[in-house]
C-alpha atoms as a PDB file:
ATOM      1  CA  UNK A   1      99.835  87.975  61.488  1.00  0.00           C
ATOM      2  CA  UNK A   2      98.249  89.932  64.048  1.00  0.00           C
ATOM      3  CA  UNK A   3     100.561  91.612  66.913  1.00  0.00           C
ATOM      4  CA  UNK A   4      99.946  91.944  70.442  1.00  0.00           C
ATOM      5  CA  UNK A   5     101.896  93.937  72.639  1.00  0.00           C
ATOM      6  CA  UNK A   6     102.054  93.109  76.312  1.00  0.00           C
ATOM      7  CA  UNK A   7     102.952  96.465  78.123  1.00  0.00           C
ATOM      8  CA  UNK A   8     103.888  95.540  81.634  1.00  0.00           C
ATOM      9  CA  UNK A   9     106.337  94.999  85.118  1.00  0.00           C
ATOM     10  CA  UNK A  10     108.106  92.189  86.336  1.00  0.00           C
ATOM     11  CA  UNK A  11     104.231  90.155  87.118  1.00  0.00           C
ATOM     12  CA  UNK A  12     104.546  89.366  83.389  1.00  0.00           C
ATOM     13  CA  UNK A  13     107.738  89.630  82.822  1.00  0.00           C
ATOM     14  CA  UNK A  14     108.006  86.011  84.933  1.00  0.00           C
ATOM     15  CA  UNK A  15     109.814  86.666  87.870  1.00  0.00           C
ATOM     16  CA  UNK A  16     109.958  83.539  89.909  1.00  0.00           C
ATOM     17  CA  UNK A  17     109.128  85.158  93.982  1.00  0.00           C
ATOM     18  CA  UNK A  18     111.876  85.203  96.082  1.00  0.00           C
ATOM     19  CA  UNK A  19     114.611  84.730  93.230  1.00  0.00           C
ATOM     20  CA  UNK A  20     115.900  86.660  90.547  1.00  0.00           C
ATOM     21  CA  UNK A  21     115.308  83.548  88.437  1.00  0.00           C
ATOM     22  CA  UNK A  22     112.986  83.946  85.446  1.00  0.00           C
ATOM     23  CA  UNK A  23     110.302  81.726  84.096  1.00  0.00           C
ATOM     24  CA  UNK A  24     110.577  80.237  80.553  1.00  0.00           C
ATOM     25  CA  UNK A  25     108.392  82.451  77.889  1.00  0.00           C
ATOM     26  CA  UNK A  26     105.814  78.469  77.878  1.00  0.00           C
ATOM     27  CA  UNK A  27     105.540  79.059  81.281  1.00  0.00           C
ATOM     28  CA  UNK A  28     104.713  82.765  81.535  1.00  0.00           C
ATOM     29  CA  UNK A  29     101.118  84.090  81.003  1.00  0.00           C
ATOM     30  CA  UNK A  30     102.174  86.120  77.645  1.00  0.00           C
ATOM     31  CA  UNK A  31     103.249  82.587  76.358  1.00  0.00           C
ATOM     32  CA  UNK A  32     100.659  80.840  77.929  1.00  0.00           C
ATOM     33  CA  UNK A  33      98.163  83.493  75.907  1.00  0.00           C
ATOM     34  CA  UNK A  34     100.171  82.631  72.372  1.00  0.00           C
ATOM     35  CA  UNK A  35     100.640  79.149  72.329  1.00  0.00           C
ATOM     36  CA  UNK A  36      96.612  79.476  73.346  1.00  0.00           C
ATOM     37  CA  UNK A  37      95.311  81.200  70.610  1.00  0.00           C
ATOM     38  CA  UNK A  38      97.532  79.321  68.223  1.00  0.00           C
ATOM     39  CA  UNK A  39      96.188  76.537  69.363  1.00  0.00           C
ATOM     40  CA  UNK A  40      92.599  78.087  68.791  1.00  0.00           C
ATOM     41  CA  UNK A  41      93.627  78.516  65.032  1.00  0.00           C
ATOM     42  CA  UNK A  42      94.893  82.601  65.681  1.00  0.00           C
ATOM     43  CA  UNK A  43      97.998  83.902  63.871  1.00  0.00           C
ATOM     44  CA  UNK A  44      99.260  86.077  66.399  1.00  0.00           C
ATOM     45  CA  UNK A  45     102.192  87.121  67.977  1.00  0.00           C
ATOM     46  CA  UNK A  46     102.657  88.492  71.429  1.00  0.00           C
ATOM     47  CA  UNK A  47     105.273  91.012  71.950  1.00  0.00           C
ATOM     48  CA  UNK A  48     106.501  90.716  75.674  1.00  0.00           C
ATOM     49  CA  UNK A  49     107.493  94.389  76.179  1.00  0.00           C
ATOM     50  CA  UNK A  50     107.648  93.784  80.247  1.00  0.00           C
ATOM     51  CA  UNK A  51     110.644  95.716  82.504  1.00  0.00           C
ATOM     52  CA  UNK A  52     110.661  94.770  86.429  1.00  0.00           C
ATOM     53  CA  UNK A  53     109.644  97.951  88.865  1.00  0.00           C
ATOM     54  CA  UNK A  54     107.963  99.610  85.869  1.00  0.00           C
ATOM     55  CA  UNK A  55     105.135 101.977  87.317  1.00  0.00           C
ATOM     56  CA  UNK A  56     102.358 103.457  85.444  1.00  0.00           C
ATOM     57  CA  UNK A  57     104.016 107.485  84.770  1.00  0.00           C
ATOM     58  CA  UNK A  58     106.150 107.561  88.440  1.00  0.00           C
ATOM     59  CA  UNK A  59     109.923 107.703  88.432  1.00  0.00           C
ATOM     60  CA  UNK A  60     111.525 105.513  90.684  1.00  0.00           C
ATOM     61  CA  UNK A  61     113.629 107.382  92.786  1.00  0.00           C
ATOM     62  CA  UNK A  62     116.839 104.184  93.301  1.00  0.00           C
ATOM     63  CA  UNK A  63     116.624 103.200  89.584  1.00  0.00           C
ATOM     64  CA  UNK A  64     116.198 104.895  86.225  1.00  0.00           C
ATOM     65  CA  UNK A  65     113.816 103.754  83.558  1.00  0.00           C
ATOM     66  CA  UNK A  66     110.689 102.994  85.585  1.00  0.00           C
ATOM     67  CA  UNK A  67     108.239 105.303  84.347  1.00  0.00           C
ATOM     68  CA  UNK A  68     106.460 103.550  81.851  1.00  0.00           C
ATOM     69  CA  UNK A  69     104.797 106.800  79.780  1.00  0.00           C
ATOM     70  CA  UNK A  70     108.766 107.925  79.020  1.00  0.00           C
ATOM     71  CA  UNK A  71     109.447 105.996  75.702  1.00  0.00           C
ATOM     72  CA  UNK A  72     105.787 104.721  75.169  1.00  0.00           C
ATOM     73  CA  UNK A  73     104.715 106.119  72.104  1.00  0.00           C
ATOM     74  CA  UNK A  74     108.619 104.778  70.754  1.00  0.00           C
ATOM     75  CA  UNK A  75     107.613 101.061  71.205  1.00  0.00           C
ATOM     76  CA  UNK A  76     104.155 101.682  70.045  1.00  0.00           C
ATOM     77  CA  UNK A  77     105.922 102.943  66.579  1.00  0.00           C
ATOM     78  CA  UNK A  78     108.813 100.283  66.789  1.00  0.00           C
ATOM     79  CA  UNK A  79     105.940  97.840  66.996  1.00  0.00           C
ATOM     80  CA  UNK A  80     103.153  98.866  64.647  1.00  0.00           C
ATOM     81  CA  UNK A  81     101.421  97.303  62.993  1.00  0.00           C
ATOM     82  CA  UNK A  82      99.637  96.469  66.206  1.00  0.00           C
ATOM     83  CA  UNK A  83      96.236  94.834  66.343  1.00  0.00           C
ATOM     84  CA  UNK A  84      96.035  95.399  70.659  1.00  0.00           C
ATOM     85  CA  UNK A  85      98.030  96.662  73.568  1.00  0.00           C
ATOM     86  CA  UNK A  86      97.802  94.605  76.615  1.00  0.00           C
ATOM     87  CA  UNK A  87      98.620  97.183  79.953  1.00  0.00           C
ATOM     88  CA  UNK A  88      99.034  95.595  83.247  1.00  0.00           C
ATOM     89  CA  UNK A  89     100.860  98.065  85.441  1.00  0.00           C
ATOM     90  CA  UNK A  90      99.888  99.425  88.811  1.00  0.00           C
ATOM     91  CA  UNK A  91     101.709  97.200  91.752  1.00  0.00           C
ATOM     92  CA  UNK A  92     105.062  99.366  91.098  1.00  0.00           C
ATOM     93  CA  UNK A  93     102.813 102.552  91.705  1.00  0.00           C
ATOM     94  CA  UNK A  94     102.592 101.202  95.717  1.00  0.00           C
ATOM     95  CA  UNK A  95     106.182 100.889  96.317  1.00  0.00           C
ATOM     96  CA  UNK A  96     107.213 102.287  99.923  1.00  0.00           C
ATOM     97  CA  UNK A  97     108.678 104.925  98.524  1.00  0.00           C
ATOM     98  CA  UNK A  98     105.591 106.513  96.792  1.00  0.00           C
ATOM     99  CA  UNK A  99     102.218 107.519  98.660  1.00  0.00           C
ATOM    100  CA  UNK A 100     100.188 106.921  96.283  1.00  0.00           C
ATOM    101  CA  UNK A 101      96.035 105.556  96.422  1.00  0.00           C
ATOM    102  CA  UNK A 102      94.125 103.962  94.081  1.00  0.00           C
ATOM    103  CA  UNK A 103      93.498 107.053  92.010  1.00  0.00           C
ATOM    104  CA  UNK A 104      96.789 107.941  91.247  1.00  0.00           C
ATOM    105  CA  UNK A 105      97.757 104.411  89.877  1.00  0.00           C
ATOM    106  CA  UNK A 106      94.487 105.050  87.764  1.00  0.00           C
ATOM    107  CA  UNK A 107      95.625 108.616  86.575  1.00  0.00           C
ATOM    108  CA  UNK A 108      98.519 107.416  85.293  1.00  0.00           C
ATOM    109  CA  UNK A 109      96.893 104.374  83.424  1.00  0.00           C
ATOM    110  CA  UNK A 110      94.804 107.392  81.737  1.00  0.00           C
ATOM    111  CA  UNK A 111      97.943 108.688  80.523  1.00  0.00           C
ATOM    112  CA  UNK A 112      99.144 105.509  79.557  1.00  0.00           C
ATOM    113  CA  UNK A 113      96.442 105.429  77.071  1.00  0.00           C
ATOM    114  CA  UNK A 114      96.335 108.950  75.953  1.00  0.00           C
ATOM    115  CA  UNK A 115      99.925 108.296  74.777  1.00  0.00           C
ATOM    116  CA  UNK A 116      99.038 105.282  73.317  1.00  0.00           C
ATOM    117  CA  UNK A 117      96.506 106.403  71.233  1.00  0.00           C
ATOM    118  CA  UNK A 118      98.299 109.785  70.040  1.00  0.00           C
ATOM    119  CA  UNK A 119     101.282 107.821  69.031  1.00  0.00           C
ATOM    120  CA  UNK A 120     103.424 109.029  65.984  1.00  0.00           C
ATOM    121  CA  UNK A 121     102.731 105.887  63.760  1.00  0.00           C
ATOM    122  CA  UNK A 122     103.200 105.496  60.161  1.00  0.00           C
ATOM    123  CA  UNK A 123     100.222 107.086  57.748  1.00  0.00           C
ATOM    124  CA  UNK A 124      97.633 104.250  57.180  1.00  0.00           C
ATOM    125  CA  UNK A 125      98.761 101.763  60.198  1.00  0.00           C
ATOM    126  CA  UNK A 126      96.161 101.175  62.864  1.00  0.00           C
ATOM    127  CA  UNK A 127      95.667 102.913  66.496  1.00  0.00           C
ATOM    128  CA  UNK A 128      95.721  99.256  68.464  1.00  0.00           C
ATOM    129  CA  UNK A 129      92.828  98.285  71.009  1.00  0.00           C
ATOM    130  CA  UNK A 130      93.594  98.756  74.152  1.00  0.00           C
ATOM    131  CA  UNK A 131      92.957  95.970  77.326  1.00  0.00           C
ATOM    132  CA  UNK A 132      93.633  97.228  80.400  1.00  0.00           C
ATOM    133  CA  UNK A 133      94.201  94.337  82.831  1.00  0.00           C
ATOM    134  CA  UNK A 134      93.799  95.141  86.593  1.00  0.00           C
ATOM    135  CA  UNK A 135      96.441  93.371  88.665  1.00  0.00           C
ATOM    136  CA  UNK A 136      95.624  90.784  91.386  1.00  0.00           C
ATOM    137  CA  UNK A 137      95.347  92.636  94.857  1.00  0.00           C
ATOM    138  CA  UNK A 138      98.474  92.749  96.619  1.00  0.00           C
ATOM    139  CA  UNK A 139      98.824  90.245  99.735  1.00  0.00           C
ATOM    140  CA  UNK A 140     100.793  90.389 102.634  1.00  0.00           C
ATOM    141  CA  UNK A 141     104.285  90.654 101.477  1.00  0.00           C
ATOM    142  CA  UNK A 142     106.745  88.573 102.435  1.00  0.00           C
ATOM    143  CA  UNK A 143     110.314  88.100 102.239  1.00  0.00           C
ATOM    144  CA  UNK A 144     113.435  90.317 100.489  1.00  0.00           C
ATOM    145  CA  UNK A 145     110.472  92.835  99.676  1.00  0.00           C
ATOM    146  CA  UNK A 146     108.574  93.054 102.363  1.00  0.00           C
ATOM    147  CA  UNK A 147     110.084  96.589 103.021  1.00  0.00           C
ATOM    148  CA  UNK A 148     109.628  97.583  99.299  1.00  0.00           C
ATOM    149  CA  UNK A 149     106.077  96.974  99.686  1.00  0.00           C
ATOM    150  CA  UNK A 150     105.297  97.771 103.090  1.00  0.00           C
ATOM    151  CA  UNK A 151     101.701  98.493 103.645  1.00  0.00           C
ATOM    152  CA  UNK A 152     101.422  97.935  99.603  1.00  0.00           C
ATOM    153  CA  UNK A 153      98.160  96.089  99.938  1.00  0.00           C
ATOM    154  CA  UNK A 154      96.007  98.943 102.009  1.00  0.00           C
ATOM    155  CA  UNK A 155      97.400 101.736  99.523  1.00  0.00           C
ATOM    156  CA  UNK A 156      96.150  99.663  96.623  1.00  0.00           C
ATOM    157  CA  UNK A 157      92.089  99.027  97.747  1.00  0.00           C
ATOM    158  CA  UNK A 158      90.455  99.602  95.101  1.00  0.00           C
ATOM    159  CA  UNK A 159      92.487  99.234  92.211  1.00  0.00           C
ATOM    160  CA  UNK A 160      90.205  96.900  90.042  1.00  0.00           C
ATOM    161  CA  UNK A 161      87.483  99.578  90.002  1.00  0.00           C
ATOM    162  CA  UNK A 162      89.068 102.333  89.409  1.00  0.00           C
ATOM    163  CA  UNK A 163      90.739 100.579  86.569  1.00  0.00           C
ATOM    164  CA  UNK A 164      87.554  99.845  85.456  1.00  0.00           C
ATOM    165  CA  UNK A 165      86.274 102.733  85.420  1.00  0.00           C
ATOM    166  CA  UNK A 166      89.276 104.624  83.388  1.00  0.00           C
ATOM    167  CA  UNK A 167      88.696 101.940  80.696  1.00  0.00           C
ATOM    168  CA  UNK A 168      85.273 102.697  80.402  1.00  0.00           C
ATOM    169  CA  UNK A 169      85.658 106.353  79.796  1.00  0.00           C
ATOM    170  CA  UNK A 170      88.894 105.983  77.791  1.00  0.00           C
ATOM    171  CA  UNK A 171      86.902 102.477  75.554  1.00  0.00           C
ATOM    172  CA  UNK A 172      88.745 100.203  76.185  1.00  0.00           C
ATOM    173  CA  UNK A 173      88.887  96.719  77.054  1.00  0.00           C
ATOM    174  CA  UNK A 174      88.846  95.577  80.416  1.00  0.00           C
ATOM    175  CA  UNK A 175      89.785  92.044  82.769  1.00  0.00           C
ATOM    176  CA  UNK A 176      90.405  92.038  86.258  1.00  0.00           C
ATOM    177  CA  UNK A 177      93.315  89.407  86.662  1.00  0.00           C
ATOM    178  CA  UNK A 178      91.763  88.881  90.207  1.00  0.00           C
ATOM    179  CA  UNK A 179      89.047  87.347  89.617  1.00  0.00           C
ATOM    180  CA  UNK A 180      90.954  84.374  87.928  1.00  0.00           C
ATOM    181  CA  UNK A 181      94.009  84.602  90.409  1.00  0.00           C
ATOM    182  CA  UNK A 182      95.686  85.873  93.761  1.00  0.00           C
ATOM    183  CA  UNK A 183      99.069  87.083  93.990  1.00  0.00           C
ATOM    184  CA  UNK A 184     102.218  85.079  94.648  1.00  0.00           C
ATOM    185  CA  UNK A 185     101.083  82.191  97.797  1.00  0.00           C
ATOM    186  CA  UNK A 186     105.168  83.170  97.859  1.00  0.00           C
ATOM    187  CA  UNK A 187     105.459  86.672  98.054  1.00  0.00           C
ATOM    188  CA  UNK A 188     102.229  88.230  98.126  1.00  0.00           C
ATOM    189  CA  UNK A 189     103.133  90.567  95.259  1.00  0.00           C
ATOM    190  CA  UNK A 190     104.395  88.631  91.903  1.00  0.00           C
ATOM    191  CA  UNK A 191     102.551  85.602  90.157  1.00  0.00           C
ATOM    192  CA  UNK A 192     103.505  81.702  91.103  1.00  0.00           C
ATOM    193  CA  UNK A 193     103.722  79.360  88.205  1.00  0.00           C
ATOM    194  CA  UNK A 194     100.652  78.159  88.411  1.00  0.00           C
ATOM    195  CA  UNK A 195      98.459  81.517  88.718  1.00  0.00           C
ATOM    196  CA  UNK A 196     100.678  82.610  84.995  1.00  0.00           C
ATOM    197  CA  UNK A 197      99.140  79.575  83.622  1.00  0.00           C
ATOM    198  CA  UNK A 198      95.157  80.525  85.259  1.00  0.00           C
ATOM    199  CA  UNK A 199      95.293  84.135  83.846  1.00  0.00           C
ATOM    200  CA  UNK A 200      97.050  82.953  80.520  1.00  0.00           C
ATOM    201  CA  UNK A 201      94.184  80.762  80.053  1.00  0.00           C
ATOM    202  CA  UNK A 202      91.541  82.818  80.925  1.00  0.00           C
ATOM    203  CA  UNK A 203      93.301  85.206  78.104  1.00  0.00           C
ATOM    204  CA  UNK A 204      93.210  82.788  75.486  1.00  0.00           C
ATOM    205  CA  UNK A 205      88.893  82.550  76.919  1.00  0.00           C
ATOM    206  CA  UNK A 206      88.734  86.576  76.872  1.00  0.00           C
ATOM    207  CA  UNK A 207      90.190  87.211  73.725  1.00  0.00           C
ATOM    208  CA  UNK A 208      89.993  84.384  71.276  1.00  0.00           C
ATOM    209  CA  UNK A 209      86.873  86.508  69.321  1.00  0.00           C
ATOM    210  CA  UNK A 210      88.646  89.867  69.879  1.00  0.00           C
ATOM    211  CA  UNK A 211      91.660  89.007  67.694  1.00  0.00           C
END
């Protein structure tokens, strides 16, 4: 069986916008991508590693745990063996209480894979692929966190090709989630049902000959 590790915030993690309410794992584009390439004949499993207000390597300053390079190389050993990491991180990095650009979001995706890749593992297991997925671009945001992501969608311009561009240097994989789906019609920021089940699809499309 091949393992997959999805490395991400709460966009994969399910969040239903404007609730606190969670999408089942059939319904969420990490299950969506599964039950896909099972279907397509692919013994995999998809490890949903996915924590809400993760950023890329930023702390958030109201709640502990958010910087996604502390721990990193842990789950990559608590995981191994691991045929591919799946990152899709970034929106976090625009919170209202962070000026951040672009560039920074795409620093700290290069140090997401550094760690990745430099991981302790055990003698004779694989370093995993890496796909870096660029998040759809942020909307207007609307209701409870429309102050959390205040002007969220200017900071961000850009995101998808600087992402890009780190992957290419670093060799890695690359999909921009926005050119199969918007954000939340909802909130602006998270994923509706329907836009899990686009970019789950278009997964099962990208990677069915990768894995």
């Amino acid at each position: 069986m091949k393992q997959l590790l999805v490395y991400s915030d709460s966009l994969s993690w399910g969040i239903v916008p404007l609730t606190r309410n969670r999408l089942s794992f059939e319904q969420r584009w990490p299950g969506i991508l599964e039950i896909g390439l099972r279907t397509h004949g692919k013994n995999v499993r998809i490890i949903e590693d996915c924590l809400n207000g993760r950023r890329t390597i930023y702390d958030d300053p109201l709640k502990d745990g958010r910087n996604g390079l502390i721990g990193l190389q842990q789950r990559i050993e608590i995981n191994s063996p691991l045929t591919m990491v799946l990152l899709m991180l970034g929106t976090n990095d625009f919170q209202a209480n962070h000026n951040h650009n672009a560039s920074h979001a795409a620093y700290g995706l290069s140090k997401l894979i550094e760690s990745i890749r430099s991981a302790p593992i055990e003698p004779g297991m694989p370093v995993p692929e890496i796909l870096v997925i660029a998040p759809p671009p942020i909307q207007n945001p609307k209701g409870e966190i429309l102050h959390k992501f205040k002007d969220a969608d200017k900071k961000s311009a850009g995101l998808a090709a600087a992402y890009q561009e780190v992957s290419s240097k670093n060799e890695c994989y690359f999909f921009d989630a926005g050119n199969v789906t918007s954000s939340s019609k909802i909130d602006g920021v998270h994923l509706d049902a329907d836009q899990h089940q686009a970019l789950g699809l278009s997964l099962v499309n990208y990677l069915v000959n990768l894995v």
